[in-house]
PDB file of N, CA and C in Angstrom:
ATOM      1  N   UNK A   1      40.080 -12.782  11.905  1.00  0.00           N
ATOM      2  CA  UNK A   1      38.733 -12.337  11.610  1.00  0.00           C
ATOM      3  C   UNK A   1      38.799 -10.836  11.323  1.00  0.00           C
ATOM      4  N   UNK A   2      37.966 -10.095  10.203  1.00  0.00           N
ATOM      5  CA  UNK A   2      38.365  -8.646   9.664  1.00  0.00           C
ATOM      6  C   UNK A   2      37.571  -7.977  10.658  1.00  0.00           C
ATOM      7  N   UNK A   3      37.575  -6.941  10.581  1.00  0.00           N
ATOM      8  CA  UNK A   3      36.631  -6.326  11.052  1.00  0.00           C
ATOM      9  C   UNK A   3      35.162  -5.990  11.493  1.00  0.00           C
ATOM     10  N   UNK A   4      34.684  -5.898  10.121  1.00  0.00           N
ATOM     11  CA  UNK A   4      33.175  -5.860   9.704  1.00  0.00           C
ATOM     12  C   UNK A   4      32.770  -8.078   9.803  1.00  0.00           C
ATOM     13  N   UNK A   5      33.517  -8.643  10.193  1.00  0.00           N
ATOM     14  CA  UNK A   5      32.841 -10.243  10.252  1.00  0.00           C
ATOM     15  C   UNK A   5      32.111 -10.053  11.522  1.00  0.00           C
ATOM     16  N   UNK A   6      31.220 -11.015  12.298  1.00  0.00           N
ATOM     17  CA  UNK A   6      30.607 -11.211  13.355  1.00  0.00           C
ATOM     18  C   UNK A   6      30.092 -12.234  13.656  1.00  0.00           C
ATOM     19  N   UNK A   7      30.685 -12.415  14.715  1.00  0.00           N
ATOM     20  CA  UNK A   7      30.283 -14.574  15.379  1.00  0.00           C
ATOM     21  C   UNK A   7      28.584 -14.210  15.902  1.00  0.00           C
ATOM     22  N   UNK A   8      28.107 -15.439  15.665  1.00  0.00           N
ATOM     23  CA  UNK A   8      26.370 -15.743  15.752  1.00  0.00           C
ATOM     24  C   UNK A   8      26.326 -16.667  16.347  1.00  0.00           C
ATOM     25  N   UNK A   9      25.682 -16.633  17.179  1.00  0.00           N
ATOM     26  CA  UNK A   9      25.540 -18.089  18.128  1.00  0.00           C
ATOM     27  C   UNK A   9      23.871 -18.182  17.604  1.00  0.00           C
ATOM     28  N   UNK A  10      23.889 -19.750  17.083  1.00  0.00           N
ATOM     29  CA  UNK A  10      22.668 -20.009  16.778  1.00  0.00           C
ATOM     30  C   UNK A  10      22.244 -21.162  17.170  1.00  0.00           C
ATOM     31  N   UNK A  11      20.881 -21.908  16.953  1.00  0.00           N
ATOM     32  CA  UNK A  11      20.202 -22.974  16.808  1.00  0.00           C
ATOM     33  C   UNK A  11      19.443 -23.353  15.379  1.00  0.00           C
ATOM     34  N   UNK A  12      20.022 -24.024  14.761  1.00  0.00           N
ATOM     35  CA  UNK A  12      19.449 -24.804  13.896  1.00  0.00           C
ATOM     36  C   UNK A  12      19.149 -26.181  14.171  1.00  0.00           C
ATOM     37  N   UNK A  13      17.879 -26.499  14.060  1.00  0.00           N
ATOM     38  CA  UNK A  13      17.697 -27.660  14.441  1.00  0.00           C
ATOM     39  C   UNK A  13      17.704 -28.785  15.543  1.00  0.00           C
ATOM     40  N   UNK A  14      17.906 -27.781  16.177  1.00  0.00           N
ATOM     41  CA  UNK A  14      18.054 -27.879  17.959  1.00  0.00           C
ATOM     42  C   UNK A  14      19.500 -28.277  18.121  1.00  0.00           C
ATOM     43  N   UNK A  15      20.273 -27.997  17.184  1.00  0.00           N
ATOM     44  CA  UNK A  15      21.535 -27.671  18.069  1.00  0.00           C
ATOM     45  C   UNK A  15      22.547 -26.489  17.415  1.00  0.00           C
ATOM     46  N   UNK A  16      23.109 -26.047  18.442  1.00  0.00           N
ATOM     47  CA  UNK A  16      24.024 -25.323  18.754  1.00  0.00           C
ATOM     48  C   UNK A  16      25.019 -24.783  17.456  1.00  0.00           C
ATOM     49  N   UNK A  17      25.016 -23.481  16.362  1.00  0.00           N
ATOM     50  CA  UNK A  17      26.178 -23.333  15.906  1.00  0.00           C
ATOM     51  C   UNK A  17      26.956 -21.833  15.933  1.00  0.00           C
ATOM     52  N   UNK A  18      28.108 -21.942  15.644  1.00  0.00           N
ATOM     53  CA  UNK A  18      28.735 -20.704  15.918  1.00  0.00           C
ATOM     54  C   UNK A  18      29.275 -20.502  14.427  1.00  0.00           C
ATOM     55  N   UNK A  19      28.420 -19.065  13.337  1.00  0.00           N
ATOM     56  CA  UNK A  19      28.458 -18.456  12.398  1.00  0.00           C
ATOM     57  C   UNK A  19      29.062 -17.308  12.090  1.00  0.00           C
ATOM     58  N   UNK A  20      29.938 -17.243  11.535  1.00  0.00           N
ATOM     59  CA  UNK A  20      30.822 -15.998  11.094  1.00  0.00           C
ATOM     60  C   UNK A  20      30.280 -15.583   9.958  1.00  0.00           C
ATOM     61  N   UNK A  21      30.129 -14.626   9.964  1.00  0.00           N
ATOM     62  CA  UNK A  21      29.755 -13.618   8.405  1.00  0.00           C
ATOM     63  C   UNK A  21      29.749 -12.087   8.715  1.00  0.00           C
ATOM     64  N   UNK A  22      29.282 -11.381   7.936  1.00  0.00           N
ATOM     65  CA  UNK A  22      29.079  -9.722   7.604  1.00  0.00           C
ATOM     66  C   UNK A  22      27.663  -9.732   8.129  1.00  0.00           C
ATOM     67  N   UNK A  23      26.600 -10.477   8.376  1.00  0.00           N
ATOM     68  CA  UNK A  23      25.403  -9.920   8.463  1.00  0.00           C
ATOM     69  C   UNK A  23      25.050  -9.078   9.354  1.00  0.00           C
ATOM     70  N   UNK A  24      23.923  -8.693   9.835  1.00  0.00           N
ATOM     71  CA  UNK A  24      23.402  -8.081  10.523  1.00  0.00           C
ATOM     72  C   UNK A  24      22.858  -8.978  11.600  1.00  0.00           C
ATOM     73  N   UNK A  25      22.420  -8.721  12.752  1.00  0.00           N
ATOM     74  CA  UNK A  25      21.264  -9.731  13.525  1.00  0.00           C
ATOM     75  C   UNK A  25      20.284 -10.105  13.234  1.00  0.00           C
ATOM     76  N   UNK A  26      19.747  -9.407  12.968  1.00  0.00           N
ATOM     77  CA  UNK A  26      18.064  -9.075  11.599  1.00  0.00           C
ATOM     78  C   UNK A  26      18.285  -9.789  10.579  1.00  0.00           C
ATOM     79  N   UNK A  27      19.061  -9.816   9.837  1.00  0.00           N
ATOM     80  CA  UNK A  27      19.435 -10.983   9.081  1.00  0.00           C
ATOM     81  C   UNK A  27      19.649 -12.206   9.071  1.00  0.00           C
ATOM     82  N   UNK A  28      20.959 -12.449   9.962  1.00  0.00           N
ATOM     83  CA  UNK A  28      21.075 -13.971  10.545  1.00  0.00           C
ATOM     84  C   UNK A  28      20.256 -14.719  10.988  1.00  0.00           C
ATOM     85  N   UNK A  29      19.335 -13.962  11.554  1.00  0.00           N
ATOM     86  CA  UNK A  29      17.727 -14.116  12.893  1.00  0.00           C
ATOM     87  C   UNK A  29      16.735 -14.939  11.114  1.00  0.00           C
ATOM     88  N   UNK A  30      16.826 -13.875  10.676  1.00  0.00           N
ATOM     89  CA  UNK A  30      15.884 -14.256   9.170  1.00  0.00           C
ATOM     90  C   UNK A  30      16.316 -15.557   8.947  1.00  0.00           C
ATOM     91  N   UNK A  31      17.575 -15.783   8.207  1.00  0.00           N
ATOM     92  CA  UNK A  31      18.284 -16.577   7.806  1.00  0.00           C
ATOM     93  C   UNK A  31      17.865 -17.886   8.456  1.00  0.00           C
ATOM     94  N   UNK A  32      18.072 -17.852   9.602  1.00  0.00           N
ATOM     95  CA  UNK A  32      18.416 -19.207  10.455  1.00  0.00           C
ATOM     96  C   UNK A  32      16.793 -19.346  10.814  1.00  0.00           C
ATOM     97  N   UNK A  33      15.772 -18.538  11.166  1.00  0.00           N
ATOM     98  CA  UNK A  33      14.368 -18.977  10.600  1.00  0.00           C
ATOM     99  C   UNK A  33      13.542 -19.380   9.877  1.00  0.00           C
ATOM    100  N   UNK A  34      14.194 -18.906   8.539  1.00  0.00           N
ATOM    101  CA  UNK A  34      13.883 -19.811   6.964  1.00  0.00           C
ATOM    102  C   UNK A  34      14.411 -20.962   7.600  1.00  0.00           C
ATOM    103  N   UNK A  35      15.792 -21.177   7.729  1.00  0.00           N
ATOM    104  CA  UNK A  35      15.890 -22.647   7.558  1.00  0.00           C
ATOM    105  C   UNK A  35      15.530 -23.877   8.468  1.00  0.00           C
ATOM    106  N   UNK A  36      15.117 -22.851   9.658  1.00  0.00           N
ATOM    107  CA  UNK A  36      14.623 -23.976  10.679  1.00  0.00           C
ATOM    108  C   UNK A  36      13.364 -24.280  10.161  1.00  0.00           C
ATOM    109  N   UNK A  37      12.522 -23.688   9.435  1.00  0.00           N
ATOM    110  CA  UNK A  37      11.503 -23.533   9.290  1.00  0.00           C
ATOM    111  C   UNK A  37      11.397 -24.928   7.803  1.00  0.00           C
ATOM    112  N   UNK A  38      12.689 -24.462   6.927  1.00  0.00           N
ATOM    113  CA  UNK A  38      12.643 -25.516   5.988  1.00  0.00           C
ATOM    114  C   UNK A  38      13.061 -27.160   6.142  1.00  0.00           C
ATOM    115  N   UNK A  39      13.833 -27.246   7.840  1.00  0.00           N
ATOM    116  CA  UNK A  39      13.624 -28.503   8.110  1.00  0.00           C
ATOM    117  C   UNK A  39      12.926 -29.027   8.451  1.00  0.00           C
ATOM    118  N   UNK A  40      11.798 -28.226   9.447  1.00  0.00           N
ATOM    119  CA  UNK A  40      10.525 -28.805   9.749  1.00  0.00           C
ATOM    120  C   UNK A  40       9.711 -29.128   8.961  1.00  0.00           C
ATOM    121  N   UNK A  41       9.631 -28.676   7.687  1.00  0.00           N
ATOM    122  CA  UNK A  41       8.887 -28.731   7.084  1.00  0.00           C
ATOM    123  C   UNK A  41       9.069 -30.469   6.333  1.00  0.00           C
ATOM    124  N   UNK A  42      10.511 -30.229   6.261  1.00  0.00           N
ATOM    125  CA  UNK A  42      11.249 -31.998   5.537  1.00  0.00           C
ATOM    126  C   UNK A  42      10.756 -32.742   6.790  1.00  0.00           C
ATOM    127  N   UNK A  43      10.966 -32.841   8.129  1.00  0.00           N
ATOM    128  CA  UNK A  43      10.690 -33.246   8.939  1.00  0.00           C
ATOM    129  C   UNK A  43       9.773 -34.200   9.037  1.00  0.00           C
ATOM    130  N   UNK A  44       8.653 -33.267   8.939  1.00  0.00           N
ATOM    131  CA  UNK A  44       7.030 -33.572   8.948  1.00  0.00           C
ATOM    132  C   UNK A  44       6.661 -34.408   7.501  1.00  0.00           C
ATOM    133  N   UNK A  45       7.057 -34.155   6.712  1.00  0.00           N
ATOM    134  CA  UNK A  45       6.855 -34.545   5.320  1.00  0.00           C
ATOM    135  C   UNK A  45       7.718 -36.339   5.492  1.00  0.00           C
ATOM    136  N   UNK A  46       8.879 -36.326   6.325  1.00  0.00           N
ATOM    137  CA  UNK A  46       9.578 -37.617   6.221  1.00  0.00           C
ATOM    138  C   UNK A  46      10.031 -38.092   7.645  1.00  0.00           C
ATOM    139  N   UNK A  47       9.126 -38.255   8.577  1.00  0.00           N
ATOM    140  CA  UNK A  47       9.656 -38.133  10.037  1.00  0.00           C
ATOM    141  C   UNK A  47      10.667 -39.161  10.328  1.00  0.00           C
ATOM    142  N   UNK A  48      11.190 -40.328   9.257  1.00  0.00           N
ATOM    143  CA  UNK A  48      11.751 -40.681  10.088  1.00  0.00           C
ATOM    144  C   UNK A  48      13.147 -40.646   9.348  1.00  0.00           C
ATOM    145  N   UNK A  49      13.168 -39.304   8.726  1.00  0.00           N
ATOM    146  CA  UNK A  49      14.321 -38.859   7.899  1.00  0.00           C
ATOM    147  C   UNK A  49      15.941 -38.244   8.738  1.00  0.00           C
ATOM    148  N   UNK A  50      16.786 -38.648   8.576  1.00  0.00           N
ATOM    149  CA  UNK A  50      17.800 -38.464   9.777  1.00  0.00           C
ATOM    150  C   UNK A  50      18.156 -36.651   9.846  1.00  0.00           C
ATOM    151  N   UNK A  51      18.796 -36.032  10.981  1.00  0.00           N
ATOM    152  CA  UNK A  51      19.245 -35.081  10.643  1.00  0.00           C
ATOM    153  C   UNK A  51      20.119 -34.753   9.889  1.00  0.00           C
ATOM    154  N   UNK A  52      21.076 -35.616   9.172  1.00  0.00           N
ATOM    155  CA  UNK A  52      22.171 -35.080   7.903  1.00  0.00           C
ATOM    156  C   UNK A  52      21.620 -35.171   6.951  1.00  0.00           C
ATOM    157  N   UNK A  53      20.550 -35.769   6.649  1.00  0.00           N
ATOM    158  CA  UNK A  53      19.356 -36.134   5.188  1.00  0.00           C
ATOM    159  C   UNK A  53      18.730 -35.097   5.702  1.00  0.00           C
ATOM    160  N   UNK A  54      18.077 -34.459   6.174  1.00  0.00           N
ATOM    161  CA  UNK A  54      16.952 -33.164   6.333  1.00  0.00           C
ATOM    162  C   UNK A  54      17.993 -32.052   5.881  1.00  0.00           C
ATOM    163  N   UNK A  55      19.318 -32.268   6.464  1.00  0.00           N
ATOM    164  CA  UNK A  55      20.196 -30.469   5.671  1.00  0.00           C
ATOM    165  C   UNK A  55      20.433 -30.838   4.796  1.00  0.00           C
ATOM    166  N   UNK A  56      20.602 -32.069   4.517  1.00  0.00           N
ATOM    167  CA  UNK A  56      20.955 -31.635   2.812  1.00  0.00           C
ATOM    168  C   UNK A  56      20.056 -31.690   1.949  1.00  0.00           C
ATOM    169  N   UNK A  57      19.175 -32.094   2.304  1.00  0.00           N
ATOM    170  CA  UNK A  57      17.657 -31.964   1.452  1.00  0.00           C
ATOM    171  C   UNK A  57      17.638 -30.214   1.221  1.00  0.00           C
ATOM    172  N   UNK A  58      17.552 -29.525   2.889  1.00  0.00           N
ATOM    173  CA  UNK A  58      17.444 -28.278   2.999  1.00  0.00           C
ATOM    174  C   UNK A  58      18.739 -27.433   2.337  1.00  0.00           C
ATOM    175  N   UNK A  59      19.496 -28.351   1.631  1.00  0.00           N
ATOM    176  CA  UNK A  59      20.453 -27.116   0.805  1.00  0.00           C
ATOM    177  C   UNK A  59      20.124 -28.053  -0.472  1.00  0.00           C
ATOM    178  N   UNK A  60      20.387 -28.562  -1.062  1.00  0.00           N
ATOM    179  CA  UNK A  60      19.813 -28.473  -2.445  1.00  0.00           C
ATOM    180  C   UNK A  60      17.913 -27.678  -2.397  1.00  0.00           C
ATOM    181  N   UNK A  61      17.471 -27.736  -1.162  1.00  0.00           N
ATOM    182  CA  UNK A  61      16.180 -26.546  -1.936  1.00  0.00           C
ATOM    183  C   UNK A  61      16.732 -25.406  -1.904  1.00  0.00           C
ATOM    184  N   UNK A  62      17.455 -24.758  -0.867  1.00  0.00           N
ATOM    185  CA  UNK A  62      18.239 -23.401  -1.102  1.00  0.00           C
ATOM    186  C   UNK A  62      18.979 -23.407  -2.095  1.00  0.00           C
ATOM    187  N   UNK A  63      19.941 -23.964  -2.544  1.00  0.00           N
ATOM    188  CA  UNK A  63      20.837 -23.615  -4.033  1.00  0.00           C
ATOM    189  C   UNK A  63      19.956 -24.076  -4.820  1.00  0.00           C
ATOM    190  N   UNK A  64      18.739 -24.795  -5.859  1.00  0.00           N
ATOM    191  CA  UNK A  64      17.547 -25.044  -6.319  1.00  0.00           C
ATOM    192  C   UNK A  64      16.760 -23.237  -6.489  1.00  0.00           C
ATOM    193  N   UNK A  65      16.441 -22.499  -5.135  1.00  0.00           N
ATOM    194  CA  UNK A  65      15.715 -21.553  -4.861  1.00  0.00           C
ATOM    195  C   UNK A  65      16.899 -20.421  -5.875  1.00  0.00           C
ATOM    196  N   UNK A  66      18.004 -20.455  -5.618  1.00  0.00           N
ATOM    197  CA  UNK A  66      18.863 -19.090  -6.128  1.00  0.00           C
ATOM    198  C   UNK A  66      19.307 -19.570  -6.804  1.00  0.00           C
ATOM    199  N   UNK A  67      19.148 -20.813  -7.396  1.00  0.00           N
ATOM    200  CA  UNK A  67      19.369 -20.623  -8.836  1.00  0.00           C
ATOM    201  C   UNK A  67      17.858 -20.099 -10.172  1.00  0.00           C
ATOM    202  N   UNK A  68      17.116 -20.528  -9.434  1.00  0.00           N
ATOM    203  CA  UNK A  68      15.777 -20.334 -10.192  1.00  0.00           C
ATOM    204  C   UNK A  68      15.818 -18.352  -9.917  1.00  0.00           C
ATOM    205  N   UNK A  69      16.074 -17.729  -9.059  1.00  0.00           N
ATOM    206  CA  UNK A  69      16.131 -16.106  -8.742  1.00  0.00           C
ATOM    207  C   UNK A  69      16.909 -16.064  -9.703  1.00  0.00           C
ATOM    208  N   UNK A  70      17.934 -16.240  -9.946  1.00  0.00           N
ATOM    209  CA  UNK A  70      19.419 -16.172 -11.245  1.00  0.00           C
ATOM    210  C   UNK A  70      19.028 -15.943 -12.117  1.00  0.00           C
ATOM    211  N   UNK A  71      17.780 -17.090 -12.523  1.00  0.00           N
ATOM    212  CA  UNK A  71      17.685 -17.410 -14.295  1.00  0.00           C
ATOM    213  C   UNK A  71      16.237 -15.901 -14.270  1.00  0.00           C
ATOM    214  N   UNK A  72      16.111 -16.094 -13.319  1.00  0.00           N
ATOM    215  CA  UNK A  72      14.901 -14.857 -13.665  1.00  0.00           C
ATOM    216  C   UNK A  72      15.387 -13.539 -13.849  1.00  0.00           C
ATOM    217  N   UNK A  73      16.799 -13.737 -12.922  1.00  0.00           N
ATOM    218  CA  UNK A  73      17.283 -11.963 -13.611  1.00  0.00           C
ATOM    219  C   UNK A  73      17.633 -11.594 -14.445  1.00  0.00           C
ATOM    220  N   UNK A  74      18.287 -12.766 -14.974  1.00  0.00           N
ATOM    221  CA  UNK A  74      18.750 -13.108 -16.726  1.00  0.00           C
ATOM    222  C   UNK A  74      17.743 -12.748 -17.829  1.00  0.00           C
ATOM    223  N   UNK A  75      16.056 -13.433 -17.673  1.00  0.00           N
ATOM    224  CA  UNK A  75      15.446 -12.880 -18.436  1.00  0.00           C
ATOM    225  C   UNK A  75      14.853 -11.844 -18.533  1.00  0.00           C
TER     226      UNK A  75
END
């Protein structure tokens, strides 16, 4: 692990993960609140949708989201 990386102990989704990256706390904290926030949202919309179908729902809307930011910087 380099230097500037940093382990995150988080909760997504009510369980437990351990995240390596460059971020900040303030960041990760952000990060992992969008996305708890974007499973609940699948959640509620499909309750009886499993937890490996709610993340991956919740990453095709995130790669969906930055790709649509992409094409806008382009134009």
């Amino acid at each position: 692990m380099t230097e500037n990386k940093r382990r995150f102990k988080v909760k997504i989704g009510g369980k437990e993960y351990i995240i390596i990256g460059e971020a900040s706390t303030a960041r990760m904290n952000a990060v992992v609140g969008v996305v708890n926030q974007q499973l609940a949202a699948i959640k509620e919309q499909m309750p009886g949708i499993s937890d490996e179908r709610a993340a991956i729902l919740t990453a095709v809307n995130a790669v969906a989201d930055q790709l649509a930011l992409q094409q806008k910087e382009k134009e």
